[in-house]
C-alpha atoms as a PDB file:
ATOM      1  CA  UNK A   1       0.000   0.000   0.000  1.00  0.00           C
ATOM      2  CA  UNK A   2       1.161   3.343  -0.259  1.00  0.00           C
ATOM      3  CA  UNK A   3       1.861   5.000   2.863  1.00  0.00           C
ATOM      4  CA  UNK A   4       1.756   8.463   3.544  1.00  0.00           C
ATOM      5  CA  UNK A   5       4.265   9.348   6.356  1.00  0.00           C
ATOM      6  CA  UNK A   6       4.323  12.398   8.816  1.00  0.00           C
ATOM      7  CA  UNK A   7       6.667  15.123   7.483  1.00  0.00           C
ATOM      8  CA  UNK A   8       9.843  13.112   7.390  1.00  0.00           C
ATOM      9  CA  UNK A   9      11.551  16.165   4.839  1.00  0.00           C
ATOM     10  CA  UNK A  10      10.636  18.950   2.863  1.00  0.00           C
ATOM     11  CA  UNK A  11      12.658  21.126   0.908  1.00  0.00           C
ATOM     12  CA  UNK A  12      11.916  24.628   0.566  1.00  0.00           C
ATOM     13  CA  UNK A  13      14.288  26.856  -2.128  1.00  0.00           C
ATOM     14  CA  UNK A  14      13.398  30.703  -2.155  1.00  0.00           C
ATOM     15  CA  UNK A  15      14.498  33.649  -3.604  1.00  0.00           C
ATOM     16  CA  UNK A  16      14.413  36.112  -1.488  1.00  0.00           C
ATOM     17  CA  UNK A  17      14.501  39.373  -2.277  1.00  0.00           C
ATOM     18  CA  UNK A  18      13.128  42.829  -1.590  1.00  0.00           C
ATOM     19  CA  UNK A  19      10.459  45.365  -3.031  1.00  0.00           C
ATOM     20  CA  UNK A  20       6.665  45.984  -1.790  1.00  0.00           C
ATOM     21  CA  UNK A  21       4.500  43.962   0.109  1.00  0.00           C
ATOM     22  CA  UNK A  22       2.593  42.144  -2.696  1.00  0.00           C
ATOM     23  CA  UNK A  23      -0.854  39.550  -2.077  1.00  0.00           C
ATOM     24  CA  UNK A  24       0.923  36.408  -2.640  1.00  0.00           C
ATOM     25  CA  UNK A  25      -0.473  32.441  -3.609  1.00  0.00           C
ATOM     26  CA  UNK A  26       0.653  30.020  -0.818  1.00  0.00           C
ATOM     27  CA  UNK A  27       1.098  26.163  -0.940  1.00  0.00           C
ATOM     28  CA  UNK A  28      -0.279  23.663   1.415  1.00  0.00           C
ATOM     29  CA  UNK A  29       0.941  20.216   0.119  1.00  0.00           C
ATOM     30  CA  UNK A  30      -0.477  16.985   2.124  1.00  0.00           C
ATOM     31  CA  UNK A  31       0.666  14.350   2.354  1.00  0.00           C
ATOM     32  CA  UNK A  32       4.860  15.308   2.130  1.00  0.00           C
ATOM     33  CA  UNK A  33       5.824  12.050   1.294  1.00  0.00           C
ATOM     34  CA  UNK A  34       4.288   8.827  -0.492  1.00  0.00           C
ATOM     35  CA  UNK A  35       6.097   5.475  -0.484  1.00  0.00           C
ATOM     36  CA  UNK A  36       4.461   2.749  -2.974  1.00  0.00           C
ATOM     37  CA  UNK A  37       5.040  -0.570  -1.942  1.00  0.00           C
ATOM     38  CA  UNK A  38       2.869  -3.910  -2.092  1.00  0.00           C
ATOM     39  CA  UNK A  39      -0.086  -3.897  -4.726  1.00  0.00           C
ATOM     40  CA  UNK A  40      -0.735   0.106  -4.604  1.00  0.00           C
ATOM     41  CA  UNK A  41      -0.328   1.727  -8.091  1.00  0.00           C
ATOM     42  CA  UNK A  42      -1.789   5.129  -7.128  1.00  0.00           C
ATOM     43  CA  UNK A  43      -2.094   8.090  -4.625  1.00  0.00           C
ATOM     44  CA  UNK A  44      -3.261  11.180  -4.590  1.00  0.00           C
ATOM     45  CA  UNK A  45      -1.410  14.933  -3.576  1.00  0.00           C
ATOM     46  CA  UNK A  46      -3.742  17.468  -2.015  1.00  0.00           C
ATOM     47  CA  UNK A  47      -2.726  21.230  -3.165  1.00  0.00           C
ATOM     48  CA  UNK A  48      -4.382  23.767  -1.571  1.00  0.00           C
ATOM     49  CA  UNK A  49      -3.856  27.688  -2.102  1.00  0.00           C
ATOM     50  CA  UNK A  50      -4.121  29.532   1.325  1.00  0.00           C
ATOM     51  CA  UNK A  51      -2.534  32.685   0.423  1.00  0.00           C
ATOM     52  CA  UNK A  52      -4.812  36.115  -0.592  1.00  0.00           C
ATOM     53  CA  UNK A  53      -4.160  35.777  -4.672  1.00  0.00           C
ATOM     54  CA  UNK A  54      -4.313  33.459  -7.199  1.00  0.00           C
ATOM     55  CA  UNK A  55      -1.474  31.133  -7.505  1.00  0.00           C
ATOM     56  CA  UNK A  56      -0.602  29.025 -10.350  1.00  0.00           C
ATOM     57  CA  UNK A  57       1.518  25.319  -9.006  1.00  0.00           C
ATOM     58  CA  UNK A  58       3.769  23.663 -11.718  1.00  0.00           C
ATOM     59  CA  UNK A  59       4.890  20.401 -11.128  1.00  0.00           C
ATOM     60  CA  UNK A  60       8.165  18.761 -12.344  1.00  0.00           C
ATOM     61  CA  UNK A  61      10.703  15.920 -11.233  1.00  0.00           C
ATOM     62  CA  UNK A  62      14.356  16.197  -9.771  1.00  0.00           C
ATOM     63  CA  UNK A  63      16.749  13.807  -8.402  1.00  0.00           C
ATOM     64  CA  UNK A  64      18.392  14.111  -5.102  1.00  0.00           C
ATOM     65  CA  UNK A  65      20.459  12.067  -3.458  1.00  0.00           C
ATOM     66  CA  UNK A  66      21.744  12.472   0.882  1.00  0.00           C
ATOM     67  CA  UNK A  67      25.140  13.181   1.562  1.00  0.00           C
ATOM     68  CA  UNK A  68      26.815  12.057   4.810  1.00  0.00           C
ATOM     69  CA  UNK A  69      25.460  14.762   6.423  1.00  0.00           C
ATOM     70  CA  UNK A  70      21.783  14.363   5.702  1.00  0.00           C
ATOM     71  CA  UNK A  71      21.795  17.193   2.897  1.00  0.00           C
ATOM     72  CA  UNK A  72      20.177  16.345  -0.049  1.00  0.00           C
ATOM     73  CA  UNK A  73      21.905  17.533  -3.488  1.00  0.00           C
ATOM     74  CA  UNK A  74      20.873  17.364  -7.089  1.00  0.00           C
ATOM     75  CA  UNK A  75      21.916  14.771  -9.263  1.00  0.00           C
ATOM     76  CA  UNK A  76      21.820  13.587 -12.976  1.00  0.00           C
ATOM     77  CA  UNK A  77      18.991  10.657 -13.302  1.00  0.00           C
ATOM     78  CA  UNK A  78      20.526   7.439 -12.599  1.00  0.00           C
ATOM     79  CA  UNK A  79      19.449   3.646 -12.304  1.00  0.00           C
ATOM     80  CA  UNK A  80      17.174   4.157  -9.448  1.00  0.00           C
ATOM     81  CA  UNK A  81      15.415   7.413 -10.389  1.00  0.00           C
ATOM     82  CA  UNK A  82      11.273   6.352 -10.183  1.00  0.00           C
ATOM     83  CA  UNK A  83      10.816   8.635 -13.204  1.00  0.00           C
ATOM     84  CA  UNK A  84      10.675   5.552 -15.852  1.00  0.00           C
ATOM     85  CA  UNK A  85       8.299   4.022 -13.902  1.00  0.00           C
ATOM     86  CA  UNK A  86       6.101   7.213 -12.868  1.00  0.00           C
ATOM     87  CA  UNK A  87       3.448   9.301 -14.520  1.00  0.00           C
ATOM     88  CA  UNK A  88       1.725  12.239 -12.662  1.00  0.00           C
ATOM     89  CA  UNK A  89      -0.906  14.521 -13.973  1.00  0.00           C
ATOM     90  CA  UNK A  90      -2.117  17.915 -13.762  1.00  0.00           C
ATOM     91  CA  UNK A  91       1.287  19.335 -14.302  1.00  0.00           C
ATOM     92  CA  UNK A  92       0.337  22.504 -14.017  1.00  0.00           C
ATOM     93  CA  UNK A  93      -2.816  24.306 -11.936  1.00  0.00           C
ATOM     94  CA  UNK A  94      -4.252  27.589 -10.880  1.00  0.00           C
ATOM     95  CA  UNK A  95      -6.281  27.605  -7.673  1.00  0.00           C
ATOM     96  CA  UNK A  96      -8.395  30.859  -6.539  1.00  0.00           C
ATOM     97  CA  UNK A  97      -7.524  31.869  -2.806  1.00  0.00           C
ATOM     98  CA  UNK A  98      -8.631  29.300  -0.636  1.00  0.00           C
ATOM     99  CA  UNK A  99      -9.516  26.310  -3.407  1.00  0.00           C
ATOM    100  CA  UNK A 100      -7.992  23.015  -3.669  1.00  0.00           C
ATOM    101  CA  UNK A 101      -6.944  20.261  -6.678  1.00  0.00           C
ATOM    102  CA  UNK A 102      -5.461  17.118  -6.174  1.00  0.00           C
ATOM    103  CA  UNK A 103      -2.971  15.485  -9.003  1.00  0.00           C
ATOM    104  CA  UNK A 104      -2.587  12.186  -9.276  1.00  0.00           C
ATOM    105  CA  UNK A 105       0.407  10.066  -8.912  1.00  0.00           C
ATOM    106  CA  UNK A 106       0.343   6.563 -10.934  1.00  0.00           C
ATOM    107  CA  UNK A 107       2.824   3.587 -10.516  1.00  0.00           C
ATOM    108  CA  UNK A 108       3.977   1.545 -13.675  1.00  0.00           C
ATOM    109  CA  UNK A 109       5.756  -1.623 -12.566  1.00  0.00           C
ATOM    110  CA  UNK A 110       7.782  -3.747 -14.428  1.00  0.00           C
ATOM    111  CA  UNK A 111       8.033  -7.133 -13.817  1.00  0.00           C
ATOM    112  CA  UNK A 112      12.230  -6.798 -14.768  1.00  0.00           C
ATOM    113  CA  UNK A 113      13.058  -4.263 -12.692  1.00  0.00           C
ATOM    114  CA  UNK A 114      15.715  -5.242 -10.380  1.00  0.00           C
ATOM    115  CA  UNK A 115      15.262  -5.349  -6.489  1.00  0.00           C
ATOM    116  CA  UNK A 116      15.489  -2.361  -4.406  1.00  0.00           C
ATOM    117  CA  UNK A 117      14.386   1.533  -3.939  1.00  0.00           C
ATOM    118  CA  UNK A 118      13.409   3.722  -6.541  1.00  0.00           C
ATOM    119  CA  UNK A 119      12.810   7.168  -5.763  1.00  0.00           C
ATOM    120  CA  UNK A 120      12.904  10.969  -7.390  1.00  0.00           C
ATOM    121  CA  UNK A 121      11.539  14.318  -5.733  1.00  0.00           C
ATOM    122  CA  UNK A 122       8.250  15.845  -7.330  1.00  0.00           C
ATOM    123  CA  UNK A 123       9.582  19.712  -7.614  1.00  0.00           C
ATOM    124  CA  UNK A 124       6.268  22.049  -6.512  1.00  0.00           C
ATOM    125  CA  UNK A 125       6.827  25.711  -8.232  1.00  0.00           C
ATOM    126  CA  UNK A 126       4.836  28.694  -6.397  1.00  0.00           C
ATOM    127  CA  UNK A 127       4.050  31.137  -9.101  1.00  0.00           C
ATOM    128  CA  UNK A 128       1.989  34.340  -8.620  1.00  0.00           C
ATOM    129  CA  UNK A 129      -0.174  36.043 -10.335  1.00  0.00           C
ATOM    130  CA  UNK A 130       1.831  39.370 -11.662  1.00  0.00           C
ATOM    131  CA  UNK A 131       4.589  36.174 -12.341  1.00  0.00           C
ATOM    132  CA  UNK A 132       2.321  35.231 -15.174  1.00  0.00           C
ATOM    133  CA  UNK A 133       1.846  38.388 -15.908  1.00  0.00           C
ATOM    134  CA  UNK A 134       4.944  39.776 -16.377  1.00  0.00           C
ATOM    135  CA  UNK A 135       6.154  36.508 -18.005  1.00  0.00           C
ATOM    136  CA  UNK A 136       3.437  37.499 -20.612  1.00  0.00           C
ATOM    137  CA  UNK A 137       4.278  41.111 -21.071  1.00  0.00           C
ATOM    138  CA  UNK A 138       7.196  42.509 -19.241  1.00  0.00           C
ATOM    139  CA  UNK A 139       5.306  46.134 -19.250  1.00  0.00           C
ATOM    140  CA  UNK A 140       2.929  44.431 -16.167  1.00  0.00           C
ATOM    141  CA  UNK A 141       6.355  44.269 -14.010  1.00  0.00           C
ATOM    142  CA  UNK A 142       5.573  46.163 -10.993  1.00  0.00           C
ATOM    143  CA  UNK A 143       8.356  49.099 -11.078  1.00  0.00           C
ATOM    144  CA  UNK A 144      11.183  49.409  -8.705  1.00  0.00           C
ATOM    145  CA  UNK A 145      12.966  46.189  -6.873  1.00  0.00           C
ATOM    146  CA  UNK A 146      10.071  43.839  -8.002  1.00  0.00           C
ATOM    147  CA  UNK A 147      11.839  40.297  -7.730  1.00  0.00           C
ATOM    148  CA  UNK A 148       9.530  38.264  -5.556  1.00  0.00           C
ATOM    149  CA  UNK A 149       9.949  35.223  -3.293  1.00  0.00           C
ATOM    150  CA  UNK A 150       9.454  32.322  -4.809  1.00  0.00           C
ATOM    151  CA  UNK A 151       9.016  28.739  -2.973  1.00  0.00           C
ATOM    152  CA  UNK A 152       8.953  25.231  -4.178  1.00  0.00           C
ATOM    153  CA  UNK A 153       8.442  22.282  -2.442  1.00  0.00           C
ATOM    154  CA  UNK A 154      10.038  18.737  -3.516  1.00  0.00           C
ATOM    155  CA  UNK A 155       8.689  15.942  -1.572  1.00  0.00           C
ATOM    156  CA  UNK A 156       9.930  12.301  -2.293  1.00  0.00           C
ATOM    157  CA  UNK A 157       8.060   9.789  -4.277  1.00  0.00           C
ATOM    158  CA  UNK A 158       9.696   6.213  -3.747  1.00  0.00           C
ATOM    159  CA  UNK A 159       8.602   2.903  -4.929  1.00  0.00           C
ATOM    160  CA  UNK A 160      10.184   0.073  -2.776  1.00  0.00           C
ATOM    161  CA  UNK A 161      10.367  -3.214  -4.813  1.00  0.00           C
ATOM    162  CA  UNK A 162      11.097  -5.566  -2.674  1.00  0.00           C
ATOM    163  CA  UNK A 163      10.107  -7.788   0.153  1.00  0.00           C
ATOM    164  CA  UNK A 164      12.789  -6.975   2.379  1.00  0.00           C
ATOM    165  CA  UNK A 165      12.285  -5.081   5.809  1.00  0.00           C
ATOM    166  CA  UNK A 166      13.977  -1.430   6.062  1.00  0.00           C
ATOM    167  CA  UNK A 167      17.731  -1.960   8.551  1.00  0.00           C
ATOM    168  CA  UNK A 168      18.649   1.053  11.004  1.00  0.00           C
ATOM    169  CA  UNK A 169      20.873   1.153  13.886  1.00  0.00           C
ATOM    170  CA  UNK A 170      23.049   2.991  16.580  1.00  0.00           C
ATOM    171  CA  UNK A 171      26.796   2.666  14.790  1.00  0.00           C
ATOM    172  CA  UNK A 172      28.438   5.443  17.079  1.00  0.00           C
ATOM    173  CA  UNK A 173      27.949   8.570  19.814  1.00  0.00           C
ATOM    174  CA  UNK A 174      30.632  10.834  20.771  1.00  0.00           C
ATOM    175  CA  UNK A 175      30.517  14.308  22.347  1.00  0.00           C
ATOM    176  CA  UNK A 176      30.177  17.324  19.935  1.00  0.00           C
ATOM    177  CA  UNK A 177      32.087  20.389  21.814  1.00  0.00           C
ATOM    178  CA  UNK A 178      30.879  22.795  18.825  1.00  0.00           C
ATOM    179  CA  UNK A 179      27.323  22.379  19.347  1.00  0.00           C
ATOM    180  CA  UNK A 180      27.660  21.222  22.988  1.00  0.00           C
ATOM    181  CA  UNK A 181      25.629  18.055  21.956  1.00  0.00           C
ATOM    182  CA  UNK A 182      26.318  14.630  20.741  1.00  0.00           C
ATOM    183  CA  UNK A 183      27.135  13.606  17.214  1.00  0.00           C
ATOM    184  CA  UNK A 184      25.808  10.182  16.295  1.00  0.00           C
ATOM    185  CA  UNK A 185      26.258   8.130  13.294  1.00  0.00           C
ATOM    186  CA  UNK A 186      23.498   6.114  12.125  1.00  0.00           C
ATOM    187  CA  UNK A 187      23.644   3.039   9.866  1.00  0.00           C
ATOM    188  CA  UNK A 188      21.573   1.374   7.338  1.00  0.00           C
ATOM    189  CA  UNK A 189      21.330  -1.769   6.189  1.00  0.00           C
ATOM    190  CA  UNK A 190      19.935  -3.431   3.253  1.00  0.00           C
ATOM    191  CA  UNK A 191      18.267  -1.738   0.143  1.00  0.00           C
ATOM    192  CA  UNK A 192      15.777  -0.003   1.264  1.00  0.00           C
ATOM    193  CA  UNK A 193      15.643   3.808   2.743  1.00  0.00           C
ATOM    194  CA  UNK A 194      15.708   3.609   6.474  1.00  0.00           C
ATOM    195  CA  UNK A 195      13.694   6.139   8.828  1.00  0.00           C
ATOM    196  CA  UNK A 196      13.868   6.393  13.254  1.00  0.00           C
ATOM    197  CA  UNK A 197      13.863   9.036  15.838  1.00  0.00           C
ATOM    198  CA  UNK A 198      17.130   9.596  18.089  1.00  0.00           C
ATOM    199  CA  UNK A 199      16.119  10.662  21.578  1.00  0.00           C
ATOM    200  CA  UNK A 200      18.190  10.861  24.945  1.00  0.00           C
ATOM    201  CA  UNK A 201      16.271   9.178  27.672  1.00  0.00           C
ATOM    202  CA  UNK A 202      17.813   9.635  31.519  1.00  0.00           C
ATOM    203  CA  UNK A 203      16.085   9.594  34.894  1.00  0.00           C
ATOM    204  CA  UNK A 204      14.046  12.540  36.171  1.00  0.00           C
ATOM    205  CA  UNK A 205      13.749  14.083  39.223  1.00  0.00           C
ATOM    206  CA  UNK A 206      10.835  12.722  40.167  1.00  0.00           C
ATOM    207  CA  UNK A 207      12.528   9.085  40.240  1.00  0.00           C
ATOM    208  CA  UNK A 208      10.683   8.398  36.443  1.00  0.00           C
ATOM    209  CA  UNK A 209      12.148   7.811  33.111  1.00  0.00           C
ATOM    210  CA  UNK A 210      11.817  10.672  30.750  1.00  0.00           C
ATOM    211  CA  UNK A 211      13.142  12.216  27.266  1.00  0.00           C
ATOM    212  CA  UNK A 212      15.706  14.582  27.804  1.00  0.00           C
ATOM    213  CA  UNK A 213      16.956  15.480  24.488  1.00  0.00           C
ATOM    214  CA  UNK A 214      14.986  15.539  20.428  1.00  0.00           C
ATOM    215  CA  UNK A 215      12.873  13.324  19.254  1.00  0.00           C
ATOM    216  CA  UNK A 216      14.902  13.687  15.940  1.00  0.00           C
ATOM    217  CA  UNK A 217      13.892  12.052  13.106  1.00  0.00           C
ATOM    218  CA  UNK A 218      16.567  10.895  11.054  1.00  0.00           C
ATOM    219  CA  UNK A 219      16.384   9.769   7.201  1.00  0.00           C
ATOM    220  CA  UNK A 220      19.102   7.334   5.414  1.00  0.00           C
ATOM    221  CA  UNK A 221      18.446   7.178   1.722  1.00  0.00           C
ATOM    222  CA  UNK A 222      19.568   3.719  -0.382  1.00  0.00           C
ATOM    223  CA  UNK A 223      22.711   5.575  -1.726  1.00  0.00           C
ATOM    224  CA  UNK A 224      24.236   5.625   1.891  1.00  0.00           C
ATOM    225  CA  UNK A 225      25.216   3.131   4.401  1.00  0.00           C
ATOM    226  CA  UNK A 226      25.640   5.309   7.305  1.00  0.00           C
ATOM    227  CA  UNK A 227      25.251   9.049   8.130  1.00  0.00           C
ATOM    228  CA  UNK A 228      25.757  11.345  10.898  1.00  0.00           C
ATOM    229  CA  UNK A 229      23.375  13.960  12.393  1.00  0.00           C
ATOM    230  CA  UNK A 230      23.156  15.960  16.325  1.00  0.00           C
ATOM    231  CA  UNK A 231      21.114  15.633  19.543  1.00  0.00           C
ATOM    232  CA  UNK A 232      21.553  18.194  22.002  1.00  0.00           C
ATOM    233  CA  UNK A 233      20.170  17.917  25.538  1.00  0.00           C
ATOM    234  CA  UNK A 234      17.501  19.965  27.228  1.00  0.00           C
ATOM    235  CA  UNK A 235      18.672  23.311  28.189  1.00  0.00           C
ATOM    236  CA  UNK A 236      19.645  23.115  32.070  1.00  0.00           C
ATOM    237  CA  UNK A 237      19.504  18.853  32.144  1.00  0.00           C
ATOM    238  CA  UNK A 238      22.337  17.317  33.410  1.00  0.00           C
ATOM    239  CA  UNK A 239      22.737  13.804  32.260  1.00  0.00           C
ATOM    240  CA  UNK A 240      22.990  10.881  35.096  1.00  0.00           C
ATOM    241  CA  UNK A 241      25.290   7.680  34.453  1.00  0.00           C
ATOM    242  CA  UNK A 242      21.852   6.164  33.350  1.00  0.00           C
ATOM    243  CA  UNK A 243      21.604   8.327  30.540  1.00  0.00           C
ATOM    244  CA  UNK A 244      21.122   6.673  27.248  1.00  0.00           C
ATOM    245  CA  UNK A 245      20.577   7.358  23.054  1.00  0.00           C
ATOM    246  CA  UNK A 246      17.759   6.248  22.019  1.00  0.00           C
ATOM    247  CA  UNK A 247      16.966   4.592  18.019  1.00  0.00           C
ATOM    248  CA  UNK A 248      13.413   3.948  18.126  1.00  0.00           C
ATOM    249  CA  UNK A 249      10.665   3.787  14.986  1.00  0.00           C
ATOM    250  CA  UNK A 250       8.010   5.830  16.225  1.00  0.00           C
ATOM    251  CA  UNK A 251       8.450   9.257  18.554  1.00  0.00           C
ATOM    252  CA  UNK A 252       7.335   7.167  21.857  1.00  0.00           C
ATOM    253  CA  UNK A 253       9.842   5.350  23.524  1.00  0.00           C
ATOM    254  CA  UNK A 254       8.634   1.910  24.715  1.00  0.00           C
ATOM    255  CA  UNK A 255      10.471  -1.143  24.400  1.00  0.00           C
ATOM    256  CA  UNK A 256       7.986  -2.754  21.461  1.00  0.00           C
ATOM    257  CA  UNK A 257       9.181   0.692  19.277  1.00  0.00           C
ATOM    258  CA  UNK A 258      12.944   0.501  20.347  1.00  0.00           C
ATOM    259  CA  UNK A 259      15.208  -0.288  17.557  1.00  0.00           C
ATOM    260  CA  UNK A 260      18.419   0.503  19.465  1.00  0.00           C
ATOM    261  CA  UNK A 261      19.820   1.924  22.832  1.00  0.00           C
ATOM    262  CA  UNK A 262      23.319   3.151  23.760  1.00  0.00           C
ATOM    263  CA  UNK A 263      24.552   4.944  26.985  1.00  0.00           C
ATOM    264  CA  UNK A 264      25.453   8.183  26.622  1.00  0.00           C
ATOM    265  CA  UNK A 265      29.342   9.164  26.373  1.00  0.00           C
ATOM    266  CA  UNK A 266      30.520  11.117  29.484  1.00  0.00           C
ATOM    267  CA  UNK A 267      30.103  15.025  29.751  1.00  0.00           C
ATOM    268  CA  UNK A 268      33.867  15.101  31.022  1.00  0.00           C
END
């Protein structure tokens, strides 16, 4: 099925720039990511326009890949880009303040395609109205400094062929003196994307067991084994001996969603 997952990244490029305080088109997007696996071939993306002007939404695809550091950078199309496999439609859409249109995502599988994780970003362009306009005649440019913000959104369409279980894990904590936190390096395993939330657990005050540091969620696309990321403590919370990382698959901590647990490296 496909599953539509809680906010686990969006991207968001603007242009910022100044001039006049303009009525501007704004994007609400839901859901932020879609991951086909099993039987699903289609899902649906909710746009919505909740600015004060008309705002016209064109749609395109980009690849990204994650570096070590959890950035995500464009890249050529390669072997695993879902774009072969992937047809989307409207591409393009104008919504009145307030309205709403929902585009359609379609799977193609292919019975050849090799095992693993396929996935591309679908780019979502903002344009406003005096955009179009100017685009159309450049004598409708507003005078003066009139470059505008612009926003898109790219949210990540995968299709995980495969059977196989997403891998992640603890690999290493140490202390981070530049950010006065802890830098931990996360591993994956496997070929599929891997997703968890790192979380420092220690004992209250009270005598209880609480969170004293994120959740984070952390992300480890199929072109990386491991990456590193940082959790910083609760201002004013000073950890005990029994102060532990947490790894766990959902943002509670019980033991049914812990995937991995580590004490925490000494503050000396």
């Amino acid at each position: 099925m496909a599953q539509r997952l809680a906010r686990p990244f969006v991207l968001l490029f603007l242009c910022c720039t100044a001039g006049p305080t303009w009525a501007a088109a704004e994007l609400l997007l839901y859901p932020t990511e879609v991951v086909f696996q099993g039987a699903q071939r289609s899902v649906e993306l909710t746009l919505a326009n909740r600015g004060d002007a008309i705002g016209t939404f064109e749609t395109s695809w980009t690849e990204m890949r994650m570096t070590a550091e959890g950035t995500l950078t464009t890249v050529e199309q390669d072997a695993w880009s879902i774009q072969p496999f992937i047809r989307h439609s409207p591409r393009r859409v104008t919504l009145q303040p307030g309205e709403r249109q929902t585009i359609k995502i379609a799977l193609r599988r292919d019975g050849d395609a090799a095992e693993g994780e396929y996935y591309s970003h679908l780019r979502i362009l903002t344009l406003n109205q005096e955009d179009l306009d100017a685009q159309e005649d450049p004598a409708n440019k507003p005078p003066g400094m009139s470059m505008r913000a612009r926003s898109a959104v790219a949210i990540p369409v995968i299709w995980r062929n495969s059977q196989a279980k997403p891998e992640i894990g603890i690999d290493a904590v140490s202390r981070d003196t530049d950010t006065d936190g802890f830098s931990v390096t996360v591993r994956r395993a496997g070929l599929l994307s891997s997703r968890g939330y790192l979380q420092i657990v220690d004992r209250l005050e009270d005598g209880s067991e609480g969170v004293v540091g994120g959740p984070i969620q952390v992300v480890i696309y199929p072109n990386l084994n491991t990456r590193t990321t940082t959790i910083r403590l609760q201002d004013g919370h000073e950890p005990s001996p029994a102060a532990r990382l947490v790894l766990t698959m959902e943002q509670q901590v019980t033991e049914r969603t812990t995937l991995a647990s580590v004490p925490l490296p000494s503050q000396q």
